[in-house]
N, C-alpha and C. Protein backbone atom coordinates (compact mmCIF):
# COMPACT_ATOMS: atom_id res chain seq x y z
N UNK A 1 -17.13 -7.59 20.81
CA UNK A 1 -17.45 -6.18 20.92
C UNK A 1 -18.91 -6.05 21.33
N UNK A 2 -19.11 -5.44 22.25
CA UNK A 2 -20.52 -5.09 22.74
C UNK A 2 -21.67 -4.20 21.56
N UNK A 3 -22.82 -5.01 21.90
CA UNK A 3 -23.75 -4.36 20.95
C UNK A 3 -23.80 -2.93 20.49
N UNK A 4 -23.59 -2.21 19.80
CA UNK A 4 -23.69 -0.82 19.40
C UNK A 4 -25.62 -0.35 19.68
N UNK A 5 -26.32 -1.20 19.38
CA UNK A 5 -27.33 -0.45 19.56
C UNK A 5 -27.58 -0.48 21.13
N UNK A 6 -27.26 -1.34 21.85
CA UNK A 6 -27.83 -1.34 23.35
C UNK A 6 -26.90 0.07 23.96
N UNK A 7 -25.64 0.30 23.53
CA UNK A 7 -24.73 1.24 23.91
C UNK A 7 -25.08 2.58 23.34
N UNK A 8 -25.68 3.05 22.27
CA UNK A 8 -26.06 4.14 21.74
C UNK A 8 -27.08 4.60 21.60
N UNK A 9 -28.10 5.33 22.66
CA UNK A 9 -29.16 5.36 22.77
C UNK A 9 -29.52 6.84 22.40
N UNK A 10 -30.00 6.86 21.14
CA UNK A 10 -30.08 8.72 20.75
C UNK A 10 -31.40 9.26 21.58
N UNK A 11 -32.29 8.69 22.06
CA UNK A 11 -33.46 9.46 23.11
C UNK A 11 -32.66 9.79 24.30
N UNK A 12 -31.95 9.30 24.36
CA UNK A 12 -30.89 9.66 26.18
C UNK A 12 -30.23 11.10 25.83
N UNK A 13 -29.92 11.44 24.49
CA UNK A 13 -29.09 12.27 24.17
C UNK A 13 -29.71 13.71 23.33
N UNK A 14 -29.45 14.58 24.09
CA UNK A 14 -30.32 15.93 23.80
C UNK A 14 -30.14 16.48 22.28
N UNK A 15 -31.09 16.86 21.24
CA UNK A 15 -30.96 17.19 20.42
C UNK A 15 -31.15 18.74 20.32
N UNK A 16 -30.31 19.17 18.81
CA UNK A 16 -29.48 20.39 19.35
C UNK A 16 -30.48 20.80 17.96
N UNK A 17 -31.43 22.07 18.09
CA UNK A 17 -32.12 22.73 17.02
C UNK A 17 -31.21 23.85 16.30
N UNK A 18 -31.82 24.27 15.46
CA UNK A 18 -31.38 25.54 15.05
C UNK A 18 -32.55 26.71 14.62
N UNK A 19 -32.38 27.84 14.71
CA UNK A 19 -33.09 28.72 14.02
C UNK A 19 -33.01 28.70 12.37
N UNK A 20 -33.66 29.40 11.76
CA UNK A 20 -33.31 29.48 10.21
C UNK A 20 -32.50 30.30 9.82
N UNK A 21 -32.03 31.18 10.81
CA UNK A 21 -30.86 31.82 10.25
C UNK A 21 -29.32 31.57 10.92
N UNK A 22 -29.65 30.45 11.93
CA UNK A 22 -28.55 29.49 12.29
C UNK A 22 -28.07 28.84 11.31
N UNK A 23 -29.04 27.97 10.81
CA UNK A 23 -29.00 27.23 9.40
C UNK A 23 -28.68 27.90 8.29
N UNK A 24 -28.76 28.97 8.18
CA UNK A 24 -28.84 29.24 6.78
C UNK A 24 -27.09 29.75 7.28
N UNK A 25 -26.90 30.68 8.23
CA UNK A 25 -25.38 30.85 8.58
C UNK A 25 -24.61 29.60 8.22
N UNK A 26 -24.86 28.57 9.26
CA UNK A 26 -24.11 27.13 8.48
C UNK A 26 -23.69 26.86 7.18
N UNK A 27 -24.90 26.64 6.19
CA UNK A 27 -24.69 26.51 5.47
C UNK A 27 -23.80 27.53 4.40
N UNK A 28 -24.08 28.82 4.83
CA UNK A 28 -23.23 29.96 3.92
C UNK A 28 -21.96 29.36 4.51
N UNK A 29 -21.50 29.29 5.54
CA UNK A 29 -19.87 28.83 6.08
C UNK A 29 -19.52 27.44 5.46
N UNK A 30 -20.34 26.69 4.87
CA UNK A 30 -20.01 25.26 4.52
C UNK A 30 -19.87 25.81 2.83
N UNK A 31 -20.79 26.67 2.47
CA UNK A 31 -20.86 26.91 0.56
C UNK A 31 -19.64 28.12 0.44
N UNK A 32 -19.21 28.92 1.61
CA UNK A 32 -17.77 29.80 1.71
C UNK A 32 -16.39 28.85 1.48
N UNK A 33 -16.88 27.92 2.14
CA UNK A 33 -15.39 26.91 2.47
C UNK A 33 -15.33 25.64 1.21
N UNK A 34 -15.85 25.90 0.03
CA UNK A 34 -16.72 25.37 -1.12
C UNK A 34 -16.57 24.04 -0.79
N UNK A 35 -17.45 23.62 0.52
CA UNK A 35 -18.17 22.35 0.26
C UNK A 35 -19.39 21.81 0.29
N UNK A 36 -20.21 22.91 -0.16
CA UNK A 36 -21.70 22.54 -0.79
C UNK A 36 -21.58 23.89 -1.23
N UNK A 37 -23.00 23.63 -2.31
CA UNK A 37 -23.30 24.61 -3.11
C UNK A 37 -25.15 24.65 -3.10
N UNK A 38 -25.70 26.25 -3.31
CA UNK A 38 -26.92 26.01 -3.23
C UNK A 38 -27.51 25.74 -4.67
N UNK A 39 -28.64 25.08 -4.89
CA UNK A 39 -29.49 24.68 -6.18
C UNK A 39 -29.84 26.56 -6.68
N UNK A 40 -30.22 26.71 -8.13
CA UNK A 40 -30.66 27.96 -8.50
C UNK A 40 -31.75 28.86 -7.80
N UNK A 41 -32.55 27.69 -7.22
CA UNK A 41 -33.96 28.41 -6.32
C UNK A 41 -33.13 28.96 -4.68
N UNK A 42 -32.29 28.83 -4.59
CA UNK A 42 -31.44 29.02 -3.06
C UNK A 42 -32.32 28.56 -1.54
N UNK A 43 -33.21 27.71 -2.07
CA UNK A 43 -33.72 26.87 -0.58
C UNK A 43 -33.43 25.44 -0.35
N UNK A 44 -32.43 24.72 -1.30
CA UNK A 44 -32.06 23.73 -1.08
C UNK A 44 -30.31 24.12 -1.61
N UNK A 45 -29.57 23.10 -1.02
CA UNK A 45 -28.06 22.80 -1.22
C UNK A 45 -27.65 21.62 -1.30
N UNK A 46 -26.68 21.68 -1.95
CA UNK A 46 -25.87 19.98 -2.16
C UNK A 46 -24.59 20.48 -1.45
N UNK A 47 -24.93 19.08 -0.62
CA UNK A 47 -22.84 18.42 -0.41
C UNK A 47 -22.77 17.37 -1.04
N UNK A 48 -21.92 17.84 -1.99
CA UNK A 48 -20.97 16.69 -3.07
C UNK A 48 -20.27 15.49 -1.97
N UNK A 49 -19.86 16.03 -1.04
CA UNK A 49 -19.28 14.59 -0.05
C UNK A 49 -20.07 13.77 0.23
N UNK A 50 -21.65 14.22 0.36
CA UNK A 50 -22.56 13.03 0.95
C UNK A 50 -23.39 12.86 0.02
N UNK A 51 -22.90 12.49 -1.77
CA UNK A 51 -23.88 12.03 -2.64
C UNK A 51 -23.29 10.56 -2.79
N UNK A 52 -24.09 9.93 -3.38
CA UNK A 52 -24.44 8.51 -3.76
C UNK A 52 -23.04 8.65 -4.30
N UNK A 53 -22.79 7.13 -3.76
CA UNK A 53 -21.07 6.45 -4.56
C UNK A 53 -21.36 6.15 -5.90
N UNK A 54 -22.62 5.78 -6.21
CA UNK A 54 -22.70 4.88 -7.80
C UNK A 54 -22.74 5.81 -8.75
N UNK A 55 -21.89 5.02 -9.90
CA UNK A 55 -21.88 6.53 -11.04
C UNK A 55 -22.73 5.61 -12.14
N UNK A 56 -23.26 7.01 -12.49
CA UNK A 56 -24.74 6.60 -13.32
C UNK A 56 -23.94 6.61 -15.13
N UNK A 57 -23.95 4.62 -14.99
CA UNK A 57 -23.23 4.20 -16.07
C UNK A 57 -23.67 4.01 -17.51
N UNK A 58 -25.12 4.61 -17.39
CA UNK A 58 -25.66 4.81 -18.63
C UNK A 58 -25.28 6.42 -19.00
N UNK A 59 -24.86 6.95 -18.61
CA UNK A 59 -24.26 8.24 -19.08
C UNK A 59 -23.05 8.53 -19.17
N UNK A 60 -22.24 7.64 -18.57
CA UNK A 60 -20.27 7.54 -18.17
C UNK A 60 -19.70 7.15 -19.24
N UNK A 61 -20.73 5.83 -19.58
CA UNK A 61 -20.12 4.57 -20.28
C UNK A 61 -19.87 5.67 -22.07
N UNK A 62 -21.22 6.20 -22.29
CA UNK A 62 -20.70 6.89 -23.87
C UNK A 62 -19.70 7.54 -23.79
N UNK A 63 -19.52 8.08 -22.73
CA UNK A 63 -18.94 9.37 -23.08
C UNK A 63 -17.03 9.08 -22.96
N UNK A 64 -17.11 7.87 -22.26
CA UNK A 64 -15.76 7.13 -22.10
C UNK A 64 -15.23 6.33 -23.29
N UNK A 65 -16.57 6.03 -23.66
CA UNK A 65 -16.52 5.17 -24.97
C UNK A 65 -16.14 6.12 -26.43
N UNK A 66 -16.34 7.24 -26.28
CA UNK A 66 -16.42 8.40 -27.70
C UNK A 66 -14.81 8.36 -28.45
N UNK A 67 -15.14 7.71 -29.86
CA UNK A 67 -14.30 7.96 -30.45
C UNK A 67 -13.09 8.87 -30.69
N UNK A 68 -14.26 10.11 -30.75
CA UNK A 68 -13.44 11.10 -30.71
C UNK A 68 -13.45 12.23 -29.51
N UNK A 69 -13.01 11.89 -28.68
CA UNK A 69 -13.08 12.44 -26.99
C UNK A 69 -11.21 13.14 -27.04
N UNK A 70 -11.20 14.00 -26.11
CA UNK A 70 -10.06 14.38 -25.69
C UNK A 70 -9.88 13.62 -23.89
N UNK A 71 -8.75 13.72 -23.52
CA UNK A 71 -8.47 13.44 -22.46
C UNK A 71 -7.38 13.70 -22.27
N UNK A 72 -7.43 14.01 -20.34
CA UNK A 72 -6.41 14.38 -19.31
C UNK A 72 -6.15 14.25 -18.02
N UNK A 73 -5.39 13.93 -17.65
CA UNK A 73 -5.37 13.19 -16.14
C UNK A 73 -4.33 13.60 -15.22
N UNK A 74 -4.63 14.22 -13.83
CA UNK A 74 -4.19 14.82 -13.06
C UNK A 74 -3.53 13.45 -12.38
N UNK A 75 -2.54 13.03 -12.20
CA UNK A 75 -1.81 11.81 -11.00
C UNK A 75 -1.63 12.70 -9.68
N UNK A 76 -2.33 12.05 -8.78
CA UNK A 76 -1.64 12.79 -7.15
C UNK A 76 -0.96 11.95 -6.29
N UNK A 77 0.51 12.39 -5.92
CA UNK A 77 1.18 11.21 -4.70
C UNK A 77 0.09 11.19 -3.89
N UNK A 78 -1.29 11.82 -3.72
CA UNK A 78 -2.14 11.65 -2.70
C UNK A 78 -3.25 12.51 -2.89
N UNK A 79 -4.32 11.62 -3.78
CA UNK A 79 -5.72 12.73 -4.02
C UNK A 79 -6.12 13.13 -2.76
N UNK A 80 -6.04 14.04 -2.46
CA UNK A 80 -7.60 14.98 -1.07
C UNK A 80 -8.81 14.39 -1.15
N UNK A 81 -9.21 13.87 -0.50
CA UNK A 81 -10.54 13.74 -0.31
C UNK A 81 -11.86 14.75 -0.83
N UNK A 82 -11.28 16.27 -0.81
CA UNK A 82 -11.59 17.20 -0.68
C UNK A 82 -11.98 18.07 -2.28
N UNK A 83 -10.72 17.63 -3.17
CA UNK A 83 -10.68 18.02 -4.40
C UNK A 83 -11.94 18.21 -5.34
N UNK A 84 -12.72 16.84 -5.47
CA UNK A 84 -13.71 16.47 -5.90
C UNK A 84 -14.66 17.30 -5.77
N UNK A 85 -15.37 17.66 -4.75
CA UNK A 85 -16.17 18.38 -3.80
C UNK A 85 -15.89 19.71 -4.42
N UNK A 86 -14.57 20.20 -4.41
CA UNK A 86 -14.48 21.62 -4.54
C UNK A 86 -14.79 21.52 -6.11
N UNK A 87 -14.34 21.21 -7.53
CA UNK A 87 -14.57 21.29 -8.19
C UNK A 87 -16.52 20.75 -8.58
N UNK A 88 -16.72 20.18 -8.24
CA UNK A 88 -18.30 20.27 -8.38
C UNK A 88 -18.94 21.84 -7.60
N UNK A 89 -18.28 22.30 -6.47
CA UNK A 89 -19.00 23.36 -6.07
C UNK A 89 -18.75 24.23 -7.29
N UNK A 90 -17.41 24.36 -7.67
CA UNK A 90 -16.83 25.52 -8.86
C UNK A 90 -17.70 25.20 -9.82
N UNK A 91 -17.70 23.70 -10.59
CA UNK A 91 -18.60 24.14 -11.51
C UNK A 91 -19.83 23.64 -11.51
N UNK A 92 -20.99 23.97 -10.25
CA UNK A 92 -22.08 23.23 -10.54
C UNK A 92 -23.31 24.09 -11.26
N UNK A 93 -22.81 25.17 -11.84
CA UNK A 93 -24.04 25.90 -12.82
C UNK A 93 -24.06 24.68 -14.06
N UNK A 94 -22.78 24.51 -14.24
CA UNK A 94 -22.86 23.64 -15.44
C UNK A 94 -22.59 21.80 -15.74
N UNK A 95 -23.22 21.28 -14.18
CA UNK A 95 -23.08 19.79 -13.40
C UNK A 95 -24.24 19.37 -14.42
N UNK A 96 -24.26 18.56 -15.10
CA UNK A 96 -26.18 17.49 -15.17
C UNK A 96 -26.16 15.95 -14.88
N UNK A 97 -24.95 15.93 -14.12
CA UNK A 97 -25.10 14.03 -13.22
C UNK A 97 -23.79 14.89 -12.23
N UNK A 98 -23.99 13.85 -11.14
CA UNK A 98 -22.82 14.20 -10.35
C UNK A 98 -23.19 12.69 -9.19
N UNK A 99 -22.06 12.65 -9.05
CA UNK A 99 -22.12 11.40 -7.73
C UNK A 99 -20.48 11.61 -6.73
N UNK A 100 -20.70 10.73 -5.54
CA UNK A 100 -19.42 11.40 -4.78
C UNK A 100 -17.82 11.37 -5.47
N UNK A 101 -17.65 10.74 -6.49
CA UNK A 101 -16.36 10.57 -6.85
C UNK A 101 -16.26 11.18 -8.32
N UNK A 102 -17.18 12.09 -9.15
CA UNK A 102 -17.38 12.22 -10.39
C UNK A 102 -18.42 13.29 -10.43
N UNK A 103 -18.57 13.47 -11.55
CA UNK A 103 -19.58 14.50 -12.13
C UNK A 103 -19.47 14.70 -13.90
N UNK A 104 -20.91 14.72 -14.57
CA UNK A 104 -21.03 15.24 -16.11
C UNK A 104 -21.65 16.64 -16.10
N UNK A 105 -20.18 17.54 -17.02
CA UNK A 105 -20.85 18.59 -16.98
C UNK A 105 -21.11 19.03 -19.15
N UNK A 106 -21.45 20.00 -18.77
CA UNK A 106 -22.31 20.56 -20.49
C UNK A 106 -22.21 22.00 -20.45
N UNK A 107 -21.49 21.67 -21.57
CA UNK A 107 -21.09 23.38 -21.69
C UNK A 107 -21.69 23.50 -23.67
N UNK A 108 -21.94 24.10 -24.12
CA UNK A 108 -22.06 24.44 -25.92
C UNK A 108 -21.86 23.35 -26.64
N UNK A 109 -22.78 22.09 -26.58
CA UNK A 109 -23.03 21.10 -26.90
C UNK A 109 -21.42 19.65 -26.75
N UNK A 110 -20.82 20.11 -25.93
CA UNK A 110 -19.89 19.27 -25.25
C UNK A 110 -19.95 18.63 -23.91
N UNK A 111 -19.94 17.68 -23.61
CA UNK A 111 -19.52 16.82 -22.49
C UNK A 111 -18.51 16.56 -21.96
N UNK A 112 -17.93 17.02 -20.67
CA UNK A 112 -17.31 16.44 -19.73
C UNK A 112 -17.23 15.48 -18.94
N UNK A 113 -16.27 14.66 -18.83
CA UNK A 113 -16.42 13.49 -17.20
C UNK A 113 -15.42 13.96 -16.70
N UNK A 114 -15.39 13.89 -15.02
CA UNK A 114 -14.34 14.17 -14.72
C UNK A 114 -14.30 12.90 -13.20
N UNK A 115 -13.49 12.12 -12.61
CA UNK A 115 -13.47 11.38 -12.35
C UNK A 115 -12.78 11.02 -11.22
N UNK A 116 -12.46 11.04 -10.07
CA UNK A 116 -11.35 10.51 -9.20
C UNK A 116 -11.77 8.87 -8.74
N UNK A 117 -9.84 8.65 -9.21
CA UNK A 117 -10.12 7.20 -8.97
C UNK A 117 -8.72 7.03 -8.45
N UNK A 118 -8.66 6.17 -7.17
CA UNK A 118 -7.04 5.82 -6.11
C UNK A 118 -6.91 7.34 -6.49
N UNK A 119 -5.53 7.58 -6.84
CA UNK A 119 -4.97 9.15 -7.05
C UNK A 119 -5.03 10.05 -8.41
N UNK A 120 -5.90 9.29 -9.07
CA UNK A 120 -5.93 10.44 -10.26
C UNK A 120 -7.38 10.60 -10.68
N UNK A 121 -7.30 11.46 -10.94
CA UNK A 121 -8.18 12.78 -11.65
C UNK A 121 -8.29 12.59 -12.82
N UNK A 122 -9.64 12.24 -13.36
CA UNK A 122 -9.55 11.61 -15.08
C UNK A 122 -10.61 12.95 -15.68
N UNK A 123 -9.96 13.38 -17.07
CA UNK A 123 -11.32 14.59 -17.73
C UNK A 123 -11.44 13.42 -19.06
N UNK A 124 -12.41 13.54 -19.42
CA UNK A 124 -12.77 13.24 -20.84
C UNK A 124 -13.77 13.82 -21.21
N UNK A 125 -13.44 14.74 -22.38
CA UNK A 125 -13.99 16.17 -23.39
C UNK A 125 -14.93 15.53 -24.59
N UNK A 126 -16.45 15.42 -24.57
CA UNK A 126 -16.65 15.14 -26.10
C UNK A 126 -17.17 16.00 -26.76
N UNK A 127 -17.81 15.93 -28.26
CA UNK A 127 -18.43 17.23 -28.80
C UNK A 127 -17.54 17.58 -30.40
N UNK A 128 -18.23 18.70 -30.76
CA UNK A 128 -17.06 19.38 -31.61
C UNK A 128 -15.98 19.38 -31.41
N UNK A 129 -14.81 19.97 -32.36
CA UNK A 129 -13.30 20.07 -32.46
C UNK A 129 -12.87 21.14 -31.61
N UNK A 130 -13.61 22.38 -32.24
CA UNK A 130 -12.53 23.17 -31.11
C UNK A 130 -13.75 23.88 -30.12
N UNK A 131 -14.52 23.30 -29.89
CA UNK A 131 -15.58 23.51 -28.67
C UNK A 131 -15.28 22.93 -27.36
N UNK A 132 -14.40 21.72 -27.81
CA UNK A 132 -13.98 20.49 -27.06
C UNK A 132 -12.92 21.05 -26.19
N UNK A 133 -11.83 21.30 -26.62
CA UNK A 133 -10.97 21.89 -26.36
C UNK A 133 -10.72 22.84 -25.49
N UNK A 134 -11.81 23.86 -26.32
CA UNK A 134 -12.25 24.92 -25.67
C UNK A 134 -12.97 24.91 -24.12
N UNK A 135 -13.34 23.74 -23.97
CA UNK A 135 -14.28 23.22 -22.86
C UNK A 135 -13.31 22.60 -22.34
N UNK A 136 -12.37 21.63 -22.10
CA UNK A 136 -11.05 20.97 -21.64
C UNK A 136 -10.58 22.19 -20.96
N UNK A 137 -10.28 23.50 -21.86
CA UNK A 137 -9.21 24.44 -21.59
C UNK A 137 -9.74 24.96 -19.80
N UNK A 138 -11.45 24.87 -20.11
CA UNK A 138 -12.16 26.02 -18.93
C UNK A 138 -12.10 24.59 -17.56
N UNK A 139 -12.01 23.10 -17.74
CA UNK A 139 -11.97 22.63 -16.65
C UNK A 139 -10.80 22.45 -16.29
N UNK A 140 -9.68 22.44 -16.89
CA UNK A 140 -8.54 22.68 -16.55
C UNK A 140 -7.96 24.00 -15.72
N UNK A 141 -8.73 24.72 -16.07
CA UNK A 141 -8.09 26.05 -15.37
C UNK A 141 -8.78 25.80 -14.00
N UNK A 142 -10.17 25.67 -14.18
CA UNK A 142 -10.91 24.92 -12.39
C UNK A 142 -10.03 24.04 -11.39
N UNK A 143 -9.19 23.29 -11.88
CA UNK A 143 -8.73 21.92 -11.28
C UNK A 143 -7.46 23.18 -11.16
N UNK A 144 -6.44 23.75 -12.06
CA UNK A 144 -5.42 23.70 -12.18
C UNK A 144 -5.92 24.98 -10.49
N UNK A 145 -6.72 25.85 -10.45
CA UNK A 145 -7.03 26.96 -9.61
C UNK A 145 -6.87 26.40 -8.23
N UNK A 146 -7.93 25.41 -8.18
CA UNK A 146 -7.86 24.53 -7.11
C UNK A 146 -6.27 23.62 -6.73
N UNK A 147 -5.32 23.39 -7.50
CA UNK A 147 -4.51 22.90 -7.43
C UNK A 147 -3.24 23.72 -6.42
N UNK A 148 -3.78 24.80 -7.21
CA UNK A 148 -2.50 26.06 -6.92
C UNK A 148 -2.98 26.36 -5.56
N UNK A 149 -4.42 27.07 -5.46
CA UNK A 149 -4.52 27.25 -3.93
C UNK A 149 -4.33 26.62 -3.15
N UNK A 150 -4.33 24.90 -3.17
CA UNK A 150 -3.75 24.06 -2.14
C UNK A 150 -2.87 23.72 -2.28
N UNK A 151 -1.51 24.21 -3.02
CA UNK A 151 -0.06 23.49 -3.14
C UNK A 151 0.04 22.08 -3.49
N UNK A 152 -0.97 21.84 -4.44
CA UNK A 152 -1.11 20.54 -4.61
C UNK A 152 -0.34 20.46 -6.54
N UNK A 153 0.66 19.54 -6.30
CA UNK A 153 1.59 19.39 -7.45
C UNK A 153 1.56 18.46 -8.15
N UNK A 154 0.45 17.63 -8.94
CA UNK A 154 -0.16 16.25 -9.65
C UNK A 154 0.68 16.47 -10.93
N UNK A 155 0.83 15.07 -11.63
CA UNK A 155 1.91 14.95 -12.76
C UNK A 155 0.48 14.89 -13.65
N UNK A 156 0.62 15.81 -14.39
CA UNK A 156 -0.26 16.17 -15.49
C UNK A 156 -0.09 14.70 -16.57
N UNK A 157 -0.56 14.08 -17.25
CA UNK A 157 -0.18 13.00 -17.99
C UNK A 157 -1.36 12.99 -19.26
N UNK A 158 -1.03 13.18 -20.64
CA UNK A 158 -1.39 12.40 -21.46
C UNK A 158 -1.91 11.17 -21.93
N UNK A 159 -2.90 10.48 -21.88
CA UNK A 159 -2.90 9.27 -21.77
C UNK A 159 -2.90 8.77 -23.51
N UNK A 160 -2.60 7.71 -23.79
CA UNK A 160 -2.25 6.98 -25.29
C UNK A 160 -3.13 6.66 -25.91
N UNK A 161 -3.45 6.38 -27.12
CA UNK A 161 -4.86 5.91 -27.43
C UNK A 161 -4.10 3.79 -27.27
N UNK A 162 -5.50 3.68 -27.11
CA UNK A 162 -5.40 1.84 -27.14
C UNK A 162 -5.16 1.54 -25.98
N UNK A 163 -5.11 2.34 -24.61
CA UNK A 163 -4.45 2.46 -23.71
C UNK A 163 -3.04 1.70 -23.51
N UNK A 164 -1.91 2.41 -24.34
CA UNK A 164 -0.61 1.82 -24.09
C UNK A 164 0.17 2.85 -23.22
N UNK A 165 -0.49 3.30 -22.35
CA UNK A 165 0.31 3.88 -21.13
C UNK A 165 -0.24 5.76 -21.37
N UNK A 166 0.81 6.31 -20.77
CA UNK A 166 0.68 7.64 -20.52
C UNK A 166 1.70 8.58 -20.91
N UNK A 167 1.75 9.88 -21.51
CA UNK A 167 2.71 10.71 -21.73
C UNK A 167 2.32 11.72 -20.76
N UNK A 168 4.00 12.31 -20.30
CA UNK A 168 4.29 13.45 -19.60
C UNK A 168 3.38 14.38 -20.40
N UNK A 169 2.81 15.25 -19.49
CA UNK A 169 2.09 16.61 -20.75
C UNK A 169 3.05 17.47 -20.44
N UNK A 170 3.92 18.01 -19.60
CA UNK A 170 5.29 18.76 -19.50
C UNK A 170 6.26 18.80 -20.21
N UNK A 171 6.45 17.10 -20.55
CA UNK A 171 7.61 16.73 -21.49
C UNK A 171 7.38 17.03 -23.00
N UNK A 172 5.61 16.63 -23.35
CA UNK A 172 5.31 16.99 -24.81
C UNK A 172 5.26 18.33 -24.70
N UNK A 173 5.17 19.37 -24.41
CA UNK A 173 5.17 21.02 -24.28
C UNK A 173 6.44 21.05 -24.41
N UNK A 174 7.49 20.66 -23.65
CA UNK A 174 8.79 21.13 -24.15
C UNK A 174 9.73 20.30 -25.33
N UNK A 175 9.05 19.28 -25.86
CA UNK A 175 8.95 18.62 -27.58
C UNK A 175 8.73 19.26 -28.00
N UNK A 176 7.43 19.90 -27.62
CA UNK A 176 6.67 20.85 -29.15
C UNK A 176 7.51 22.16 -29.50
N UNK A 177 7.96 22.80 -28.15
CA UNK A 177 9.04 24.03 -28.08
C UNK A 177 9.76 23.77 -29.00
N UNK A 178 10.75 22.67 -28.83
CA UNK A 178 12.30 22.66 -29.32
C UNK A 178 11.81 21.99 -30.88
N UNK A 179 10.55 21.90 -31.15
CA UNK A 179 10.50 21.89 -32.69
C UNK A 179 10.13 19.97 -33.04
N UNK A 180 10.14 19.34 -32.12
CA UNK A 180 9.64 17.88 -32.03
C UNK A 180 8.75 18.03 -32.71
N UNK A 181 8.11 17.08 -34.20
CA UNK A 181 6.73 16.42 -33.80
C UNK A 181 6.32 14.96 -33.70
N UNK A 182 7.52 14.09 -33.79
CA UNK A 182 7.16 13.06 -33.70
C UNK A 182 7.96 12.23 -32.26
N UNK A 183 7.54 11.90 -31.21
CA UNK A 183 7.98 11.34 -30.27
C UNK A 183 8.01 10.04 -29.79
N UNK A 184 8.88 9.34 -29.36
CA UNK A 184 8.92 7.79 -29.40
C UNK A 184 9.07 8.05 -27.73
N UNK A 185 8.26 6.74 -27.34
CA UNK A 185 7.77 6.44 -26.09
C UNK A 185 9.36 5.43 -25.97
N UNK A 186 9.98 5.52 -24.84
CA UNK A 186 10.86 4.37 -24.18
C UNK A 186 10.01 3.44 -22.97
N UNK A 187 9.51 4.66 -22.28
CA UNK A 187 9.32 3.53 -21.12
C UNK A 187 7.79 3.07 -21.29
């Protein structure tokens, strides 16, 4: 294959300016279509697609590690590329790490991770009892919002403690209905 740099010569090739209210148009059409969002001062913006791959594992690792954490996990026959991105734009008042595949957010002394990895979507809730929850409930409705507007249909799953697999969260909702409380795993 022929050299790429002898073949791609960016001084040969005219560069294209903008005004500041070219730019700033852009960017409102890129933070409309929620894939960036502006910082609180509104002269800088993030795109979540073009942040750093590495997730900052001195902050992941506790919060994965927490005893007492809740968790929930979206499975997709096929994560979007796109998903990620939109939920960091939705919730970046309340982001304090974020990298391209993840983000920690803080809500009333609780922690979130939320995670895409191959096709699923990982939350893990720490904090108080029903703060936790309470905080689970509000990123769930983000993901579930985003889900619905794109016809996107992920098997909601429970995951086990000790990691011995995963429960339907559909199937335990309609256990809990018909008066179940104790459920035995087959598969």
């Amino acid at each position: 294959e022929e050299d790429k740099e002898k073949v791609y010569q960016p001084k040969n090739f005219r560069k294209i300016s903008y005004s500041y209210n070219e730019r700033r148009f852009l960017v409102d059409i890129l933070n409309q279509f929620k894939l960036c969002y502006y910082l609180p001062n509104q002269s800088h913006f993030i795109i979540p697609d073009l942040l750093d791959t590495v997730e900052p594992t001195e902050q992941t690792i506790p919060i994965r590690e927490a005893m007492e954490s809740i968790k929930f996990i979206y499975e997709y026959e096929y994560l979007p590329k796109s998903v990620m991105p939109y939920i960091m734009v939705e919730t970046h008042k309340i982001i304090i790490d974020k990298w391209r595949t993840g983000c920690i957010l803080e809500n009333e002394n609780c922690n979130g991770l939320i995670s895409a990895y191959q096709n699923r979507l990982s939350i893990i809730v720490t904090g108080p009892h029903k703060k936790k929850r309470e905080f689970m409930s509000i990123i769930r409705y983000v993901i579930d919002s985003i889900n619905n507007a794109s016809n996107y249909t992920p098997v909601m799953l429970i995951p086990l403690s000790n990691e011995l697999g995963f429960v339907d969260y559909e199937e335990l909702l309609e256990r809990e209905k018909d008066g179940e409380r104790n459920y035995t795993i087959y598969k």
